[in-house]
Protein backbone atom coordinates (compact mmCIF):
# COMPACT_ATOMS: atom_id res chain seq x y z
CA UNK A 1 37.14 -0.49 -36.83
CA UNK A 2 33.44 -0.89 -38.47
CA UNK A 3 32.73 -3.24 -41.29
CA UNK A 4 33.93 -0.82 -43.67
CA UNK A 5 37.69 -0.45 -42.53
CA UNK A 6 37.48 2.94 -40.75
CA UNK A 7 37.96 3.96 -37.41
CA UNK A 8 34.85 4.89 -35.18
CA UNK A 9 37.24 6.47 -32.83
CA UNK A 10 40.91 7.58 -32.04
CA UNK A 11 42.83 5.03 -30.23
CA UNK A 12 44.43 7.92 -28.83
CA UNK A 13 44.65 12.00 -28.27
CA UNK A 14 47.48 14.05 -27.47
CA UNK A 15 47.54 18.07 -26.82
CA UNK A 16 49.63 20.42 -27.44
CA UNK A 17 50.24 22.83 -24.64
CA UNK A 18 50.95 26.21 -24.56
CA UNK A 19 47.84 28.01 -25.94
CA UNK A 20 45.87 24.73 -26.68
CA UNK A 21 45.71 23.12 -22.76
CA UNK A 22 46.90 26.22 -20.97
CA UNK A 23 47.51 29.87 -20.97
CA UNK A 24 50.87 31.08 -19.51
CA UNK A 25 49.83 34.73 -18.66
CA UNK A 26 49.33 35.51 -22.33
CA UNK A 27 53.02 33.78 -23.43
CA UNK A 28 54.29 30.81 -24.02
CA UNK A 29 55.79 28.54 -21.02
CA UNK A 30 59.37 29.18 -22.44
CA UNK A 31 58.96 33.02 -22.06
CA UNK A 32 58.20 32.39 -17.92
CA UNK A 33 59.98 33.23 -15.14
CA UNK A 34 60.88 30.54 -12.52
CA UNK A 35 60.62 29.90 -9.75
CA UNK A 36 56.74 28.35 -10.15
CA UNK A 37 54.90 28.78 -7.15
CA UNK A 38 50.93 27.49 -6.31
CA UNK A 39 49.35 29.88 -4.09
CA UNK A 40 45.95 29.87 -3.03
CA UNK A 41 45.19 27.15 -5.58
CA UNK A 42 46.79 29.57 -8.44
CA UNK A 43 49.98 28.29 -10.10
CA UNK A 44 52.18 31.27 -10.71
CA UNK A 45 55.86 32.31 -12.03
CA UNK A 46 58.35 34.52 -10.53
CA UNK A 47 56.67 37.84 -11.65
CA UNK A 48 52.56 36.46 -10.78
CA UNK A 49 51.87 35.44 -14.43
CA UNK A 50 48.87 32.80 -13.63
CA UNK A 51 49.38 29.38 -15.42
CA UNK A 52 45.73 28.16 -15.39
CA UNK A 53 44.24 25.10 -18.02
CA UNK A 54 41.23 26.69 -19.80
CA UNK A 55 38.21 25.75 -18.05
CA UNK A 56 36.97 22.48 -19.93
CA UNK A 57 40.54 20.70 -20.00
CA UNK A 58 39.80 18.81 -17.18
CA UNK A 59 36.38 17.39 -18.07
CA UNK A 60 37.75 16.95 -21.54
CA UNK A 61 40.80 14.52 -19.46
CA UNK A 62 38.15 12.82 -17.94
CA UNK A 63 36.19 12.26 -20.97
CA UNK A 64 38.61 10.63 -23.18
CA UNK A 65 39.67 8.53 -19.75
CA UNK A 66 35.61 7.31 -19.55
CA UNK A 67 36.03 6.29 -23.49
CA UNK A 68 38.85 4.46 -22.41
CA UNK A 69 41.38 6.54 -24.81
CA UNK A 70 44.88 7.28 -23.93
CA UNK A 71 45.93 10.98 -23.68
CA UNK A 72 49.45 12.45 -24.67
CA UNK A 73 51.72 15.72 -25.10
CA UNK A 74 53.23 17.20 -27.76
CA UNK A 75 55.03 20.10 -27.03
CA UNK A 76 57.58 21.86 -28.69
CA UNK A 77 58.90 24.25 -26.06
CA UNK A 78 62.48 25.18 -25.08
CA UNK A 79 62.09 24.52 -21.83
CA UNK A 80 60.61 21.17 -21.13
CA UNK A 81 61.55 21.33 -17.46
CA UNK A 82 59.33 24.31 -16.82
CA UNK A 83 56.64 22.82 -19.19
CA UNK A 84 56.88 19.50 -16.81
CA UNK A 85 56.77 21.19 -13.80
CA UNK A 86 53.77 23.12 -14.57
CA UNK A 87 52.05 20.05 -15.69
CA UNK A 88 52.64 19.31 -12.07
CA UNK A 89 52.15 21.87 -10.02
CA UNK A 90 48.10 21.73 -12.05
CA UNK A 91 48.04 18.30 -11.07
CA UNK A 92 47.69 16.80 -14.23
CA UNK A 93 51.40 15.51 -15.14
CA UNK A 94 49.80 11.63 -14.47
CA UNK A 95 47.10 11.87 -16.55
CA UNK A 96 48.92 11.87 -19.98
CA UNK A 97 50.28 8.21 -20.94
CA UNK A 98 52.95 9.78 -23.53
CA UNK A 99 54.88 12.75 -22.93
CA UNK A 100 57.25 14.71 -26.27
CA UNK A 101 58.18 18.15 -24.63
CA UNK A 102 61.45 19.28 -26.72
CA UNK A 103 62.19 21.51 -28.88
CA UNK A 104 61.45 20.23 -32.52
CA UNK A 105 59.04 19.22 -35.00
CA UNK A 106 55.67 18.36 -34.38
CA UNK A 107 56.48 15.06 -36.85
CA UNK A 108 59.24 13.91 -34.50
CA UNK A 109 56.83 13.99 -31.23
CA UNK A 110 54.15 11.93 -32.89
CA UNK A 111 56.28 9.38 -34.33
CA UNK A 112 57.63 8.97 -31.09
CA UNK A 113 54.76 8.70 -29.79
CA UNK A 114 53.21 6.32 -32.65
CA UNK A 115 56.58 4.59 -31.73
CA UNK A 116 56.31 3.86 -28.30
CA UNK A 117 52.15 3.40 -27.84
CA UNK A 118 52.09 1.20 -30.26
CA UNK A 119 49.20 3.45 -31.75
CA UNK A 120 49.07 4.02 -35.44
CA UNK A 121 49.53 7.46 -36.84
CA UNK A 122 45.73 7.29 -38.60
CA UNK A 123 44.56 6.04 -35.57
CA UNK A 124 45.53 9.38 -33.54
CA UNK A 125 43.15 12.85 -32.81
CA UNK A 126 45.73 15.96 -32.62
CA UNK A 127 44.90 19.17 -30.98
CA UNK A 128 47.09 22.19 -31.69
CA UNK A 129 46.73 26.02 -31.75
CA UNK A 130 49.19 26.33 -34.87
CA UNK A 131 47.94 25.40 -38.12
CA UNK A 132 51.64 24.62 -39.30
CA UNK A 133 51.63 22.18 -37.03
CA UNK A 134 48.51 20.21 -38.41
CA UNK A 135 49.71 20.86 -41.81
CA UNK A 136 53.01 18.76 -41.01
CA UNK A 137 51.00 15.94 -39.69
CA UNK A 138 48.66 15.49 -42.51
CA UNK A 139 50.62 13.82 -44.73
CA UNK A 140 51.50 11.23 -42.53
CA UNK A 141 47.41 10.53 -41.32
CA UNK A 142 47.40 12.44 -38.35
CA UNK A 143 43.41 13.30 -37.76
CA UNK A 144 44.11 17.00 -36.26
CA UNK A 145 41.71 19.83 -34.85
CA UNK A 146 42.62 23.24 -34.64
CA UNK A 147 42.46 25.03 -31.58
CA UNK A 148 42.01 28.74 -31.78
CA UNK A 149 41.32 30.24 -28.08
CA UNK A 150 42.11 27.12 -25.64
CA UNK A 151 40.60 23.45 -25.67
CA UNK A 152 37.12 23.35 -25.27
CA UNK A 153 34.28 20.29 -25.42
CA UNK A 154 32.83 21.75 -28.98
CA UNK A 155 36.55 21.16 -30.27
CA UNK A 156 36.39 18.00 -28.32
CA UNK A 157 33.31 16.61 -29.92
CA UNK A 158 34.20 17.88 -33.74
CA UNK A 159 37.64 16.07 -33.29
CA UNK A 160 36.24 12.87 -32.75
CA UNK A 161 33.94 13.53 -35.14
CA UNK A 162 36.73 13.26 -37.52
CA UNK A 163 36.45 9.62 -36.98
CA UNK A 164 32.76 8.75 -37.26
């Protein structure tokens, strides 16, 4: 915090998925097919949809790592083993400290995750491609971005923003 009370940065950041770190073939992980498969560096379902993370999602990882902030999920999506499993297979499962994929509210998977890092809800940066979702979380102090077409480092540097 500065001399004034406020927060000059998130004490952590968590993603949603489906649409906001990845694309799933133009659906949503839930609507896959299994058996997931990496081939030639592609991570694919049953019928060849390509699971890719957009293209700055990895630098963005790195990023918050260098700034020394924690990274989490939130993901709603009816099939969290799929959604774990892909996380895998594009070799980023490790890199986020909290993990909330189940089916539910948006609330639930940041209080759990408030819960269990320790972090306070005003002290998190949200990313999320539904605006519901942000809505939810603004009561309760969640600092949120929007995501329209995939994470990228603009939306990356305007969410911190939010706390300078």
């Amino acid at each position: 915090m500065d001399v004034n009370g406020f927060l000059k940065s998130p004490e952590l950041i968590v993603f949603d998925l489906d649409f906001t770190l990845w694309d799933c073939g133009g659906t949503w992980c839930d609507c896959l097919r299994p058996p997931f498969s990496k081939r030639d560096g592609k991570v694919l379902d049953a019928h060849g949809r390509h699971i890719y993370l957009y293209p700055e999602v990895m630098s963005i990882i790195q990023e918050a790592e260098d700034l020394g902030i924690p990274t989490g999920i939130a993901s709603r999506t009816d099939r969290p083993d799929w959604a774990r499993r892909l996380l895998e297979l594009l070799g980023v499962d490790e890199k986020f400290a909290f993990q909330e994929i189940f089916p539910g509210s948006k609330i639930t998977h940041l209080q759990n995750i408030s819960q269990v890092s320790g972090v306070p809800m005003q002290a998190i940066l949200f990313f999320d491609d539904e605006q519901r979702n942000l809505d939810d979380l603004e009561p309760l102090g969640v600092r949120s971005k929007l995501v329209p077409r995939g994470m990228n480092k603009e939306l990356f540097s305007k969410g911190l923003e939010l706390f300078s």
